[in-house]
Protein backbone atom coordinates (compact mmCIF):
# COMPACT_ATOMS: atom_id res chain seq x y z
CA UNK A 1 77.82 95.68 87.06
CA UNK A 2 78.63 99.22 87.23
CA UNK A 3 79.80 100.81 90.72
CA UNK A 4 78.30 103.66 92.38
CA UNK A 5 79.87 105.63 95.17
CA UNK A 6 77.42 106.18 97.78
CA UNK A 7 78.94 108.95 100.55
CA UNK A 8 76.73 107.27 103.29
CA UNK A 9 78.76 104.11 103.25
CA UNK A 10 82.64 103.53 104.08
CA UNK A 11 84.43 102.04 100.85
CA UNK A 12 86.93 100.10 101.18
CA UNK A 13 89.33 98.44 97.67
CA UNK A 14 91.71 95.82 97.29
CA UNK A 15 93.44 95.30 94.76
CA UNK A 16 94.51 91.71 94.52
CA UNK A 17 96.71 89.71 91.75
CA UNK A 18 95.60 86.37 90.64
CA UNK A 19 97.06 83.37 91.88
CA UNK A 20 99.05 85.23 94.19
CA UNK A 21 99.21 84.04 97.28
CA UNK A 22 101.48 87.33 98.79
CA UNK A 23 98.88 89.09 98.14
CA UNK A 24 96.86 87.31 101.31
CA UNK A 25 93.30 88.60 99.76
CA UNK A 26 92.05 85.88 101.29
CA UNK A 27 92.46 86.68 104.93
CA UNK A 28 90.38 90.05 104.36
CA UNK A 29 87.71 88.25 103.00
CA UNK A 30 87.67 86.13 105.92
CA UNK A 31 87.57 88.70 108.87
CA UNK A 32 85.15 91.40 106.61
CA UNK A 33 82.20 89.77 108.25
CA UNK A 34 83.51 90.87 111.63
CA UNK A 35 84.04 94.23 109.99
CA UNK A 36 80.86 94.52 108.49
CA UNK A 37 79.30 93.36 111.83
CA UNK A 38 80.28 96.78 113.93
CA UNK A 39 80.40 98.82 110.06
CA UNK A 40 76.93 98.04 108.19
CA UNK A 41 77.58 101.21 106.25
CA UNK A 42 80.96 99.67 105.15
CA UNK A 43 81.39 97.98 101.56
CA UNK A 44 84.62 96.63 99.91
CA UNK A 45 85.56 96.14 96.33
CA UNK A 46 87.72 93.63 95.66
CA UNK A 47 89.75 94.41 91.96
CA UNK A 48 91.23 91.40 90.47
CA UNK A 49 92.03 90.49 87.29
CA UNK A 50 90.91 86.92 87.49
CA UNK A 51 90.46 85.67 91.29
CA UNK A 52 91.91 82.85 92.84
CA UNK A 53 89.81 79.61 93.22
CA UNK A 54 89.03 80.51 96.96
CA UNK A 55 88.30 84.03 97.00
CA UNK A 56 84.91 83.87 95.89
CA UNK A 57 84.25 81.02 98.77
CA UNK A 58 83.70 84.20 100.77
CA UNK A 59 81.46 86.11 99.32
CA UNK A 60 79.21 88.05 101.55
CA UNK A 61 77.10 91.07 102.04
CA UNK A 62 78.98 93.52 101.18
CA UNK A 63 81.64 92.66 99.12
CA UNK A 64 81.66 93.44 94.97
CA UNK A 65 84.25 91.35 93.12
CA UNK A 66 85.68 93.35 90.23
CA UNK A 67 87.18 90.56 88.09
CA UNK A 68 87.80 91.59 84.61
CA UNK A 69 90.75 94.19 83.64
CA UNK A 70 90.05 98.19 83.91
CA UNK A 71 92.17 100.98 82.05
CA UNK A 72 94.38 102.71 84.58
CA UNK A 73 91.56 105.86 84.43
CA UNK A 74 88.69 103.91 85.51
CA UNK A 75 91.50 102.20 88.12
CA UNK A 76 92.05 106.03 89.24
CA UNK A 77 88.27 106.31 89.51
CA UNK A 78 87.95 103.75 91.33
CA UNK A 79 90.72 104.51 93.90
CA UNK A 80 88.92 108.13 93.59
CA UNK A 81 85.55 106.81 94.68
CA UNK A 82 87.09 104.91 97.71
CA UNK A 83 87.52 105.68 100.91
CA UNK A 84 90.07 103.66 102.25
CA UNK A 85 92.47 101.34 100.45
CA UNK A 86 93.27 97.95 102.11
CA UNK A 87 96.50 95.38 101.34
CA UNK A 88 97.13 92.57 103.63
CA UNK A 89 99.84 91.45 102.04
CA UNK A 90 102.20 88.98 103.10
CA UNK A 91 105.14 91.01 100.88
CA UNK A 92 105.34 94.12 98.75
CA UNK A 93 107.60 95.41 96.05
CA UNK A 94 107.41 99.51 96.34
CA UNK A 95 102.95 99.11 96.98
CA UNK A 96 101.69 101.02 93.45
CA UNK A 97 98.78 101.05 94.59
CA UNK A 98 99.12 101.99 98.12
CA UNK A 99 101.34 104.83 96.97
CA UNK A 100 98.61 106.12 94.29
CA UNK A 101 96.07 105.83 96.91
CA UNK A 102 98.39 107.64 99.78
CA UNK A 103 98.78 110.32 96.50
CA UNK A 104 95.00 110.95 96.01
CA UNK A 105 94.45 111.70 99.61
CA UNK A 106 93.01 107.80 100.92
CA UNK A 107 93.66 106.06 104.29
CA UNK A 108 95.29 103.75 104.15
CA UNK A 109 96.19 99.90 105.60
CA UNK A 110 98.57 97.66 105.08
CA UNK A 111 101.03 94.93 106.64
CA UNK A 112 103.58 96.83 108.57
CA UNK A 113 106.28 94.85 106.19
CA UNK A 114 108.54 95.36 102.81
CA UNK A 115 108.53 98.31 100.53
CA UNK A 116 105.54 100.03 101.38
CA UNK A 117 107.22 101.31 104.56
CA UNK A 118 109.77 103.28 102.18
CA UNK A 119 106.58 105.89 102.45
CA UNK A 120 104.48 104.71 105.30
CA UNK A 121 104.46 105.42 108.98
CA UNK A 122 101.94 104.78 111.47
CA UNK A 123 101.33 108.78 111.28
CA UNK A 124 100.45 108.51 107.64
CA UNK A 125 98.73 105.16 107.66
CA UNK A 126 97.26 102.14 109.72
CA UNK A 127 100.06 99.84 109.34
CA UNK A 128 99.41 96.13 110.53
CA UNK A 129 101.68 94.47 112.67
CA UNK A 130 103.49 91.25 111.32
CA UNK A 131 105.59 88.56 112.41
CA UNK A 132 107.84 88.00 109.88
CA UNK A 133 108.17 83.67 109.13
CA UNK A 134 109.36 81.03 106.61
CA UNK A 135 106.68 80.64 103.81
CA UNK A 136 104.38 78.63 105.20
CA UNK A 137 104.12 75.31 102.82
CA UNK A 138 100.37 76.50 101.90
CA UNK A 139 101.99 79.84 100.88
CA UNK A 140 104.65 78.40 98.40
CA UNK A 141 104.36 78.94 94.59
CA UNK A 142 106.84 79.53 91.82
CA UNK A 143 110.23 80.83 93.49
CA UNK A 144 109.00 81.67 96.74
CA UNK A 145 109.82 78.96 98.70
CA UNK A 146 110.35 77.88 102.43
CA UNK A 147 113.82 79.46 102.46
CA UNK A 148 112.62 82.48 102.31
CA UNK A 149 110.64 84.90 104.72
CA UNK A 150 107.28 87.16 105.11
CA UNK A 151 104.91 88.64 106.81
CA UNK A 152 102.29 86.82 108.72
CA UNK A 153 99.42 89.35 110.48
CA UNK A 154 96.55 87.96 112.69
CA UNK A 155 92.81 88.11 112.18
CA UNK A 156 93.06 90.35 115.33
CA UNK A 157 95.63 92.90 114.61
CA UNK A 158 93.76 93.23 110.55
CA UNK A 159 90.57 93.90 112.51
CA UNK A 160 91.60 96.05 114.79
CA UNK A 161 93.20 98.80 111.89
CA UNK A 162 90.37 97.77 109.37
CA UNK A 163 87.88 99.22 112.47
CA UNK A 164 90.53 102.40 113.43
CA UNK A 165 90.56 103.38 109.76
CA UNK A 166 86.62 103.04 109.63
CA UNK A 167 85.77 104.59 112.67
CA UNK A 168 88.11 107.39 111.50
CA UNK A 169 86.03 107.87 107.84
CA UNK A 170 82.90 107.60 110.25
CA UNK A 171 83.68 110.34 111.96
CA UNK A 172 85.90 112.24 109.58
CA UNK A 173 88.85 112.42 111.41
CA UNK A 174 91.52 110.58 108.87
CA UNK A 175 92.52 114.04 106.63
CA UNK A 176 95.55 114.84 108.88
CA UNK A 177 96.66 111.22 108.80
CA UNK A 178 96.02 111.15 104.74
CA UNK A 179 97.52 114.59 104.53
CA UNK A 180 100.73 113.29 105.93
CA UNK A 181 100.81 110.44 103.65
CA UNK A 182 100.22 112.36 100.70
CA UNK A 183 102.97 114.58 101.61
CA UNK A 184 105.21 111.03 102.28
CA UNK A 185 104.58 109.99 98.61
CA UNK A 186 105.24 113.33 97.15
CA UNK A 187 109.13 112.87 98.06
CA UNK A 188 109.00 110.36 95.42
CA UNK A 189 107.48 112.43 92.86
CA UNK A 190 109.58 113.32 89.78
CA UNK A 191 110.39 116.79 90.73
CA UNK A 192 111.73 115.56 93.98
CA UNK A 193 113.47 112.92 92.69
């Protein structure tokens, strides 16, 4: 189904990797009826290229799945027709996506954890707190394994920035906050670097 950007609702994109459990898509499908609850304007798109088994056990109103793969100029469009971009992840390389997104202008939130914060503050974004853990058995896969460590948030603490970054489109007060991360991920451009 095609997308539409409608300016009277708050648009929120994730963009998720299949069978990836750092990616921790699941926990903001799990709290977006909370969201949704004090937001009824708000929507979220959830890009994946082929979702993991549980993800669509939490479907709701709301929430558009975007399962099959885009070219990167419909992934800019998409991006372009959002108004904040969301990753709850449990551990992040450099955060494409997030830094694209910072680059176009977006707000921004994501785990307060791994490469991301190489160009993210909490004056440029809504960073998530974390405690940082053994992979949890649940969480293993691959080579990640119990030896090693990430970033747990809470329900609470994702709720709490997914409402501040809302409440900010609501009432249009995010542009200094996405001006400064524009201006964080612009060190990293190729002139610059």
């Amino acid at each position: 189904a095609a997308l539409h950007h409608n300016p009277a609702q708050i648009n929120l994109l994730t963009v998720s990797k299949a069978q990836d459990p750092r990616k921790n898509t699941c926990q903001l499908l799990r709290v977006w009826p909370a969201l949704l609850a004090k937001f009824p304007e708000a929507r979220l798109v959830v890009k994946n290229t082929s979702p993991q088994a549980d993800e669509h056990a939490y479907a709701s109103p709301g929430i558009t799945f975007v399962d099959q793969p885009i070219p990167d100029p419909e992934m800019t469009a998409l991006m372009a027709m959002s108004d904040i971009i969301v990753s709850a992840h449990h551990a992040e390389g450099w955060g494409y996506n997030l830094a694209d997104a910072m680059w176009l202008g977006k707000a921004v939130i994501a785990t307060n954890h791994s490469g991301n914060l190489d160009f993210m503050a909490d004056n440029n974004s809504f960073l998530v707190d974390a405690t940082i853990e053994n992979i949890r058995p649940e969480d293993r896969f691959l080579l990640f394994d119990g030896h090693m460590k990430w970033a747990y948030i809470s329900d609470a603490a994702l709720l709490a920035q997914l409402e501040a970054a809302c409440e900010a489109v609501r009432s249009r007060t995010q542009g200094a906050r996405c001006l400064r991360g524009q201006q964080s991920v612009m060190r990293f451009s190729q002139e610059h670097v």
